[in-house]
PDB file of N, CA and C in Angstrom:
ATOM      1  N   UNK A   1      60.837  90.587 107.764  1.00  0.00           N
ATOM      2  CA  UNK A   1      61.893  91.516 107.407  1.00  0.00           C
ATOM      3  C   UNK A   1      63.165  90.734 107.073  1.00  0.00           C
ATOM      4  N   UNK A   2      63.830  91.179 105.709  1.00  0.00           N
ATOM      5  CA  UNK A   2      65.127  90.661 105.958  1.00  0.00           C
ATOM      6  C   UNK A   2      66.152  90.989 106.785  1.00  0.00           C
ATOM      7  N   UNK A   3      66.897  90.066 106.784  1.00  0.00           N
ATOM      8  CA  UNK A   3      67.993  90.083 107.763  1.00  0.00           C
ATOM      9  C   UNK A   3      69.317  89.690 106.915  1.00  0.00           C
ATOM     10  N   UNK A   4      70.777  90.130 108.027  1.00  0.00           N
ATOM     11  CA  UNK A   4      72.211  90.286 107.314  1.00  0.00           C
ATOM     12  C   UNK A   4      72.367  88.620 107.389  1.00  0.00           C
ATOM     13  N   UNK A   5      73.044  87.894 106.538  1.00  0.00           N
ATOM     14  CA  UNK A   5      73.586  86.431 106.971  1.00  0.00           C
ATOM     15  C   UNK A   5      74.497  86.330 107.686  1.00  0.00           C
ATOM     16  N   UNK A   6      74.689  87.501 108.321  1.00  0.00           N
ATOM     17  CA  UNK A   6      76.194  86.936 109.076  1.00  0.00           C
ATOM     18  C   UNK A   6      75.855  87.829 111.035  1.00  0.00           C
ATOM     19  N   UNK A   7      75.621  89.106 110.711  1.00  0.00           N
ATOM     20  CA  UNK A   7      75.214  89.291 111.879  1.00  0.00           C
ATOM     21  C   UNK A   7      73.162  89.123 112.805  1.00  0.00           C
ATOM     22  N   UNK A   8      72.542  89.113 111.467  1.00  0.00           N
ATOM     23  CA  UNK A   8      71.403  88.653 111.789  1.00  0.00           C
ATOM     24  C   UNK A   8      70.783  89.807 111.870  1.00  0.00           C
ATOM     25  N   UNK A   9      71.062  90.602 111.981  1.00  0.00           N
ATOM     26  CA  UNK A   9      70.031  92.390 112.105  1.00  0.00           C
ATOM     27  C   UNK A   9      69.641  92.686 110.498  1.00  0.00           C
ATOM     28  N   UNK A  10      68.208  93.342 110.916  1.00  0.00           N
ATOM     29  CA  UNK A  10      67.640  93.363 109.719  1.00  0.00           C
ATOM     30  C   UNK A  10      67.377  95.106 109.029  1.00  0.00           C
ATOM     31  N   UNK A  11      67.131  95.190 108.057  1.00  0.00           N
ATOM     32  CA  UNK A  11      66.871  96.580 107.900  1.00  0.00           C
ATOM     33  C   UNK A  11      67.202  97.221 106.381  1.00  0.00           C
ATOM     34  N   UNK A  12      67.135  98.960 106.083  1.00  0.00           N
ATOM     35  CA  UNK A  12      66.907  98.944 105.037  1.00  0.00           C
ATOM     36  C   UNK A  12      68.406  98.865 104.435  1.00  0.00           C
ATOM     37  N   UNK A  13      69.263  99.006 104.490  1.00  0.00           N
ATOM     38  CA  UNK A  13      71.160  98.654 104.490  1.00  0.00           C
ATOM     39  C   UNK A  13      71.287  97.464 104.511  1.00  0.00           C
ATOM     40  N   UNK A  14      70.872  96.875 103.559  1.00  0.00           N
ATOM     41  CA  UNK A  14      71.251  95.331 103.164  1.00  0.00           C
ATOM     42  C   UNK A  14      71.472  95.184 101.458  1.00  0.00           C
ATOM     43  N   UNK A  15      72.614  94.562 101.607  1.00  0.00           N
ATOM     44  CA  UNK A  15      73.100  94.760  99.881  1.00  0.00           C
ATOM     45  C   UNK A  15      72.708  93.217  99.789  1.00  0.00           C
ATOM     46  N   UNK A  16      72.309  93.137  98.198  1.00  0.00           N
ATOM     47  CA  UNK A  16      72.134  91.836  97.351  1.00  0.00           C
ATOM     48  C   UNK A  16      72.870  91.484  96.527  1.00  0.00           C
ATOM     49  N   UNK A  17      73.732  89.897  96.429  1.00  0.00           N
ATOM     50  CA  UNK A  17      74.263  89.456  95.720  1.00  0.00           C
ATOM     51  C   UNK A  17      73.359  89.174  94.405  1.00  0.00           C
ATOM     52  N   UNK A  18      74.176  89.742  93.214  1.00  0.00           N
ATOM     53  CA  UNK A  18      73.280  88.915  92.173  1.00  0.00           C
ATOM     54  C   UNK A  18      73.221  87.848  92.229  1.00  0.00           C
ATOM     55  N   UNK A  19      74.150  86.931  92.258  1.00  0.00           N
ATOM     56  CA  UNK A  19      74.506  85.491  92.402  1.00  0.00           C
ATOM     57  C   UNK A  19      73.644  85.008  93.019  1.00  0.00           C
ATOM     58  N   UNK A  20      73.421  85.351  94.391  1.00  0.00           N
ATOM     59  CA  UNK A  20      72.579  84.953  95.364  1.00  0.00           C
ATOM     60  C   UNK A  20      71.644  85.579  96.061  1.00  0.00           C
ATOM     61  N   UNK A  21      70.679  86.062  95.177  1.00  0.00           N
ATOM     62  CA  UNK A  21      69.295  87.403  95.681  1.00  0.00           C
ATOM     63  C   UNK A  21      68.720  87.237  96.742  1.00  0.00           C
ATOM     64  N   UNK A  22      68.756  85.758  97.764  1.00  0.00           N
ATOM     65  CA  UNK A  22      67.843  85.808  98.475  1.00  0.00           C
ATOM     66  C   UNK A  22      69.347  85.793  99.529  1.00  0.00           C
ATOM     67  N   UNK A  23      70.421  85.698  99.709  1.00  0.00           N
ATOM     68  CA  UNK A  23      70.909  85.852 100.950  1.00  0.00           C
ATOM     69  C   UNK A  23      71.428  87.544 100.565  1.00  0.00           C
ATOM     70  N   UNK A  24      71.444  88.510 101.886  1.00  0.00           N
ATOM     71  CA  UNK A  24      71.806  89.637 102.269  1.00  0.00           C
ATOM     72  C   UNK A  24      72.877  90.052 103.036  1.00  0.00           C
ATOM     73  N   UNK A  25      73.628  91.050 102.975  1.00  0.00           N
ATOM     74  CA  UNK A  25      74.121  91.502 104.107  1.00  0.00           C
ATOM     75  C   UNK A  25      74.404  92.362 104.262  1.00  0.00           C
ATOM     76  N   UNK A  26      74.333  93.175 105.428  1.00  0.00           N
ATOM     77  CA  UNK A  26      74.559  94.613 106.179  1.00  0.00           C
ATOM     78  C   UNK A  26      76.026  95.275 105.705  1.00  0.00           C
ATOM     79  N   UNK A  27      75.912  96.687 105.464  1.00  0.00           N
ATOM     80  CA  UNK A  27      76.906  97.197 105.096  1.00  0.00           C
ATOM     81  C   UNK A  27      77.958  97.740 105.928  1.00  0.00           C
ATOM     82  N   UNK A  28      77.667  97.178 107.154  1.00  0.00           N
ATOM     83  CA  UNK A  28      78.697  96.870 108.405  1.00  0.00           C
ATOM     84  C   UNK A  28      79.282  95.689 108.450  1.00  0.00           C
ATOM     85  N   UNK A  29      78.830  94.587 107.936  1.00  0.00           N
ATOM     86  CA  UNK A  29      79.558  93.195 107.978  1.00  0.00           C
ATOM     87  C   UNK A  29      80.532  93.253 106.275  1.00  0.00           C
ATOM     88  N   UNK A  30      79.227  94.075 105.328  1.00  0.00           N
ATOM     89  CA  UNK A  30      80.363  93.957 104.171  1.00  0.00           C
ATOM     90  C   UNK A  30      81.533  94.704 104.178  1.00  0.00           C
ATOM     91  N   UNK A  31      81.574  96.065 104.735  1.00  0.00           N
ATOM     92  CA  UNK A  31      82.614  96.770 104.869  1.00  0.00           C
ATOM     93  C   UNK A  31      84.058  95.652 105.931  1.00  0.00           C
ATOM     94  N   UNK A  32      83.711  95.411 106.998  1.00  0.00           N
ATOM     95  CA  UNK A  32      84.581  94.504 107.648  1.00  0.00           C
ATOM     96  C   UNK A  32      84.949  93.245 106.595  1.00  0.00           C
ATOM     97  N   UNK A  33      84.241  92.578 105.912  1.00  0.00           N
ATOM     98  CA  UNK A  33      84.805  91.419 104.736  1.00  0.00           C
ATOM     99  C   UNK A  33      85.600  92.697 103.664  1.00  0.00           C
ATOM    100  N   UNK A  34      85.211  93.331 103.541  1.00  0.00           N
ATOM    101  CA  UNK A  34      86.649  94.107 102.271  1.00  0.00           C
ATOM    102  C   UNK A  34      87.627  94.473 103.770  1.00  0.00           C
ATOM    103  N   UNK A  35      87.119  94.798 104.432  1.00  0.00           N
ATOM    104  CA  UNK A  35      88.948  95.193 105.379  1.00  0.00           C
ATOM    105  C   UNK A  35      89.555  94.170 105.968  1.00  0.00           C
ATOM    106  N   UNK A  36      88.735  93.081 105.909  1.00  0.00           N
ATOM    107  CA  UNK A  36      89.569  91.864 106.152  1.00  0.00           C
ATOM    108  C   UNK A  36      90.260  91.134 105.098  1.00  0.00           C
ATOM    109  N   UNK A  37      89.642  91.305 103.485  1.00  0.00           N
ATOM    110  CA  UNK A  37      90.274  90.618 102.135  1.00  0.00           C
ATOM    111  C   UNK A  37      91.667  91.556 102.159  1.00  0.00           C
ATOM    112  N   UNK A  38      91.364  92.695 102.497  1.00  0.00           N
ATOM    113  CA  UNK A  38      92.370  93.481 101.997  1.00  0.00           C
ATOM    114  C   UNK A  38      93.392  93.090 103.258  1.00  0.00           C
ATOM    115  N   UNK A  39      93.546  93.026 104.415  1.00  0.00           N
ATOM    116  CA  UNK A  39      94.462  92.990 105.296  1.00  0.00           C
ATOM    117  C   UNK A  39      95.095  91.608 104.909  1.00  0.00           C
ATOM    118  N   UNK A  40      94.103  90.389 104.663  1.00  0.00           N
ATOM    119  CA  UNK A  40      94.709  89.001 104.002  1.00  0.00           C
ATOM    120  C   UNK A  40      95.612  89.350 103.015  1.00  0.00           C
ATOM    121  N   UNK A  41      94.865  90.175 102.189  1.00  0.00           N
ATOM    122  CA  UNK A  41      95.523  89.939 100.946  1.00  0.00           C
ATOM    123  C   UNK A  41      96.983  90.539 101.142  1.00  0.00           C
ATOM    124  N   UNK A  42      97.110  91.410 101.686  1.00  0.00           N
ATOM    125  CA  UNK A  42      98.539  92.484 102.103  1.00  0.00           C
ATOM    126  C   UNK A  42      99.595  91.444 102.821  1.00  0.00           C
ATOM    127  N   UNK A  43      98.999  90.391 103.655  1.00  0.00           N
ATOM    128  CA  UNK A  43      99.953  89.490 104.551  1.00  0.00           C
ATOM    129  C   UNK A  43     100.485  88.603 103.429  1.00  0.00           C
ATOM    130  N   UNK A  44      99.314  88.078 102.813  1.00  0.00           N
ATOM    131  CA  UNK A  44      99.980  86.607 101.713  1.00  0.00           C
ATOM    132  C   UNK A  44     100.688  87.496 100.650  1.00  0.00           C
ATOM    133  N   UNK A  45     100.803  88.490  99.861  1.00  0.00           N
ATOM    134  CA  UNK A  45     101.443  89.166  98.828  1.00  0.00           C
ATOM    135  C   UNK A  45     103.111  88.840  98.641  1.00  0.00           C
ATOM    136  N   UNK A  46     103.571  88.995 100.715  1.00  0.00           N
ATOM    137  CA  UNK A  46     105.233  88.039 100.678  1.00  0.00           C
ATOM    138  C   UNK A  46     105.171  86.844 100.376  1.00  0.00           C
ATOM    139  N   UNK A  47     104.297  86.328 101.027  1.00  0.00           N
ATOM    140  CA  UNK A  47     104.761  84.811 101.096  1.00  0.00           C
ATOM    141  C   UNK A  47     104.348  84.404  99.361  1.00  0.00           C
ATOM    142  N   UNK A  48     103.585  85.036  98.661  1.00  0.00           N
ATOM    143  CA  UNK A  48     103.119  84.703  97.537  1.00  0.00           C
ATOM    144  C   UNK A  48     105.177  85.109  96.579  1.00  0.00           C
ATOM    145  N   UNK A  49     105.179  86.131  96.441  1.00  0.00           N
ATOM    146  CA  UNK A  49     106.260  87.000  95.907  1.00  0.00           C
ATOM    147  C   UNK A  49     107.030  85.789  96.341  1.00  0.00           C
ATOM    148  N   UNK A  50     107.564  85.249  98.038  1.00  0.00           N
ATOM    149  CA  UNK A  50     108.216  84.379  97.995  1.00  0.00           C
ATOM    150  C   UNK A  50     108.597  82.906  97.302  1.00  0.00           C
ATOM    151  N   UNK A  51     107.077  82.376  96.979  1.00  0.00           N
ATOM    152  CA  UNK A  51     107.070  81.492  96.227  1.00  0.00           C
ATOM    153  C   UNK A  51     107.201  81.161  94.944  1.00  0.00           C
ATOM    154  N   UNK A  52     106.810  82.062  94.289  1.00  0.00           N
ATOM    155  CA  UNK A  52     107.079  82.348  92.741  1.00  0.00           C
ATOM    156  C   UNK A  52     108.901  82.782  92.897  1.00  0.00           C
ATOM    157  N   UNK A  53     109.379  83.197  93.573  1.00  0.00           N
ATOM    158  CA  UNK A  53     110.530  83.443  93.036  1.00  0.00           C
ATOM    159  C   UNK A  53     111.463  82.028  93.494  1.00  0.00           C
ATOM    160  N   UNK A  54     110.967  81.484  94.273  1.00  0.00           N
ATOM    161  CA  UNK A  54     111.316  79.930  94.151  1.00  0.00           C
ATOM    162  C   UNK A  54     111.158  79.011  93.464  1.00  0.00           C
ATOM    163  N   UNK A  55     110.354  79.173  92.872  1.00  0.00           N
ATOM    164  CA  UNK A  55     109.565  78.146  91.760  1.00  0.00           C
ATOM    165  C   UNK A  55     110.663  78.725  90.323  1.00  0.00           C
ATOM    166  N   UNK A  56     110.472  79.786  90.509  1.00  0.00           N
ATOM    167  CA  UNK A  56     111.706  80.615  88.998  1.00  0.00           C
ATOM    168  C   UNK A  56     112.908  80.404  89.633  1.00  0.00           C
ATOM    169  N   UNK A  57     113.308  79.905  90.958  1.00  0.00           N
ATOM    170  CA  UNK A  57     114.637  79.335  90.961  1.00  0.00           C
ATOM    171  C   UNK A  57     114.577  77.701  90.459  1.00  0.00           C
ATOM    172  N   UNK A  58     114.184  77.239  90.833  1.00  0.00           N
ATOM    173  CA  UNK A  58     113.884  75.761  90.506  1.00  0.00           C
ATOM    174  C   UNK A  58     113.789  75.753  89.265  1.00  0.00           C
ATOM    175  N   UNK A  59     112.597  76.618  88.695  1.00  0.00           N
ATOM    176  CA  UNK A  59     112.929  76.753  87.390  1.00  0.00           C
ATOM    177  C   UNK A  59     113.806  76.622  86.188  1.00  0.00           C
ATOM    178  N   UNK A  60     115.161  77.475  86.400  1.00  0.00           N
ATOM    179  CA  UNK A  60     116.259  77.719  86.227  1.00  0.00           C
ATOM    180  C   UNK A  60     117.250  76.749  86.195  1.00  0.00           C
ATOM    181  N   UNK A  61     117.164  76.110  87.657  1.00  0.00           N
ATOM    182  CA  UNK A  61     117.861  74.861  87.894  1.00  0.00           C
ATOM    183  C   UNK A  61     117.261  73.635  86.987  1.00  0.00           C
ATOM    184  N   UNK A  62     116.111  73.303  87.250  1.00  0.00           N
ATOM    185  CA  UNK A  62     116.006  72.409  86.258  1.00  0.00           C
ATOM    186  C   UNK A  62     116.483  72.660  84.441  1.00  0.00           C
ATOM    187  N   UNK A  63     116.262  73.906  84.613  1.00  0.00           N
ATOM    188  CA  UNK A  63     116.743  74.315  82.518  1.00  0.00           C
ATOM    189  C   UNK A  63     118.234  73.776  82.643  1.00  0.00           C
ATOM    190  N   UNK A  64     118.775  74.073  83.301  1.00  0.00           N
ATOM    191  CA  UNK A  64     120.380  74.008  83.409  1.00  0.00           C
ATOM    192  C   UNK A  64     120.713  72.701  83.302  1.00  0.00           C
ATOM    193  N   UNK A  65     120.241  71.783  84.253  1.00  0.00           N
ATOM    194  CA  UNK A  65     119.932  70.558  83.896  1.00  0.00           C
ATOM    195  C   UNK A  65     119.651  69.492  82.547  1.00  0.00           C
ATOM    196  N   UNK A  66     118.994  70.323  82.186  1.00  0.00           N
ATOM    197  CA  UNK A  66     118.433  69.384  81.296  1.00  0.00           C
ATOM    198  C   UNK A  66     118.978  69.604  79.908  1.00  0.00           C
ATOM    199  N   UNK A  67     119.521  70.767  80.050  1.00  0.00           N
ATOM    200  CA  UNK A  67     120.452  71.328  78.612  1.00  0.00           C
ATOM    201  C   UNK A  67     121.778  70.352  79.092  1.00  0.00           C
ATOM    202  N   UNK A  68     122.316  70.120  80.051  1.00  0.00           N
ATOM    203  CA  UNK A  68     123.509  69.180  79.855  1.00  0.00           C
ATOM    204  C   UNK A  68     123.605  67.878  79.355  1.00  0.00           C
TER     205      UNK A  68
END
């Protein structure tokens, strides 16, 4: 019987990667990987927003620069 790759229980609730047909996993472990991408993704979104608008300060500064 197959089994999930991550929690190891087997059964008919096992989704297939195309990518990768022979590994599986339970639609209890996949549901927890999307509520965990999504909770990641919600934390880094500041610090992301933060960085780009630093980089477009630097940005800026260097143009200013280099036009003198």
């Amino acid at each position: 019987m197959e089994k999930c790759v991550i929690c190891g229980k087997g059964g008919k609730e096992l989704v297939v990667s195309p990518d990768y047909p022979e590994k599986r996993i339970c639609l209890d472990c996949l549901n927890g990987l999307v509520f965990s991408l999504n909770t990641l993704e919600k934390e880094l979104k500041p610090l992301y927003n933060a960085l780009d608008s630093a980089l477009d300060a630097f940005n800026r500064e260097m143009s200013k620069k280099s036009k003198k």
